[in-house]
Protein backbone atom coordinates (compact mmCIF):
# COMPACT_ATOMS: atom_id res chain seq x y z
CA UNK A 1 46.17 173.37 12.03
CA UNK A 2 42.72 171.95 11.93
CA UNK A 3 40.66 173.58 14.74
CA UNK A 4 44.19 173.73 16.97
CA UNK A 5 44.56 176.87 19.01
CA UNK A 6 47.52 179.23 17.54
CA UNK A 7 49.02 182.28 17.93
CA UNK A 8 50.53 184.65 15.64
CA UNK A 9 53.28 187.21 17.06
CA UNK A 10 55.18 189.45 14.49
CA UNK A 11 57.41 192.63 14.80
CA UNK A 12 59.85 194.89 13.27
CA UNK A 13 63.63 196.07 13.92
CA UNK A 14 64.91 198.42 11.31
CA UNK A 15 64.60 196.51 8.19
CA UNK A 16 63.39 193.03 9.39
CA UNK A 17 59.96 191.50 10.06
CA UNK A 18 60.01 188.54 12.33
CA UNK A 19 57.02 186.61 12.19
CA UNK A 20 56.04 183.45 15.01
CA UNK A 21 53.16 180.76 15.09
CA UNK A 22 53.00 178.82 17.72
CA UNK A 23 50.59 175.91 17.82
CA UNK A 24 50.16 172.98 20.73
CA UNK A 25 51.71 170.31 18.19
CA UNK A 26 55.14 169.37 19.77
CA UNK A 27 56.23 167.34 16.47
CA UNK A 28 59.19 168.85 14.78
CA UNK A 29 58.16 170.76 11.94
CA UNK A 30 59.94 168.98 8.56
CA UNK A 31 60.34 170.89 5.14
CA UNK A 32 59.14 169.00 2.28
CA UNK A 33 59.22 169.63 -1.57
CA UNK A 34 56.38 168.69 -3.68
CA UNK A 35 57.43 166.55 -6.92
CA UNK A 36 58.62 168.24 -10.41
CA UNK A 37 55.54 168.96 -12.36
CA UNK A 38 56.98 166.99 -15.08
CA UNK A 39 56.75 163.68 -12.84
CA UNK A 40 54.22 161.34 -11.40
CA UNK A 41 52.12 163.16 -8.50
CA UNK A 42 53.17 161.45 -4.70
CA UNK A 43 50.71 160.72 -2.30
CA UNK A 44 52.15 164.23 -0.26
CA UNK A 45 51.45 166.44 -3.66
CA UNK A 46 47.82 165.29 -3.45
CA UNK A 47 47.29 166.65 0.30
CA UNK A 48 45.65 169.37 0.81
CA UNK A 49 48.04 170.75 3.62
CA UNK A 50 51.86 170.65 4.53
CA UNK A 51 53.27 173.27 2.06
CA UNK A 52 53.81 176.22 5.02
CA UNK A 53 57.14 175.28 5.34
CA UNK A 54 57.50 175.47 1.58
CA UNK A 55 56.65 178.71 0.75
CA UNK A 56 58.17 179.91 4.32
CA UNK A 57 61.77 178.46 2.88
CA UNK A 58 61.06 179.72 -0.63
CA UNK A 59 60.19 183.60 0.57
CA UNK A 60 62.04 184.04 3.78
CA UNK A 61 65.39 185.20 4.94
CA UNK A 62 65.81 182.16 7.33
CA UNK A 63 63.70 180.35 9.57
CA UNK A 64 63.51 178.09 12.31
CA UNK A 65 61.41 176.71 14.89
CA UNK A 66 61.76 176.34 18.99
CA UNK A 67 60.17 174.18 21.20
CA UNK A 68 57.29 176.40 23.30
CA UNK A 69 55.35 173.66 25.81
CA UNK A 70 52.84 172.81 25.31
CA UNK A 71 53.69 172.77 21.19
CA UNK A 72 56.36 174.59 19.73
CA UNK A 73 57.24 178.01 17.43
CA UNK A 74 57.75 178.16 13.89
CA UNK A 75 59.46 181.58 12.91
CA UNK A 76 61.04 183.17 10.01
CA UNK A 77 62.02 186.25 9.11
CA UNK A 78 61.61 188.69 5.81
CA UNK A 79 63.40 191.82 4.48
CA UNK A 80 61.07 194.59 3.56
CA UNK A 81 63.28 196.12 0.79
CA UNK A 82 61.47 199.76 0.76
CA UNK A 83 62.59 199.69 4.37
CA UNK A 84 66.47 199.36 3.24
CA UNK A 85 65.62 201.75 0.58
CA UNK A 86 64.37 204.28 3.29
CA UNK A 87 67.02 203.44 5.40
CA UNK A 88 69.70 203.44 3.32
């Protein structure tokens, strides 16, 4: 996302956050996993980008992306649990 314009659009209903970025890149957004730690580092582990969808898939309910011309959406969505708390 190196001096691309985004946006950021988030919001709540009941329990869930949704979160969006959408960016002017129209590639298809792919999820990769960085090597063990016991193993030899890959040429990807020494990047210094390209873990978003990482830690996205690692912390989020689900997400997904749509396509947005010019570029496209990435979204995914969290549970706040002191909002199930409070609502349950």
């Amino acid at each position: 996302m190196h001096g691309e314009t985004m946006a950021v659009a988030a919001w709540c209903s009941g329990p869930l956050i949704h979160i969006e970025v959408l960016d002017q890149d129209c590639h298809v957004p792919e999820l990769k996993r960085p090597a063990e730690l016991s193993g030899p580092l890959s040429e990807y582990d020494l990047q210094e980008r390209g873990r978003g969808l990482f830690l996205i898939d690692a912390f989020s309910e689900r997400w997904g992306f749509a396509v947005r011309p010019p570029g496209k959406a990435v979204w995914f969505e969290l549970t706040d649990p002191d909002l199930v708390g409070a609502l349950g």
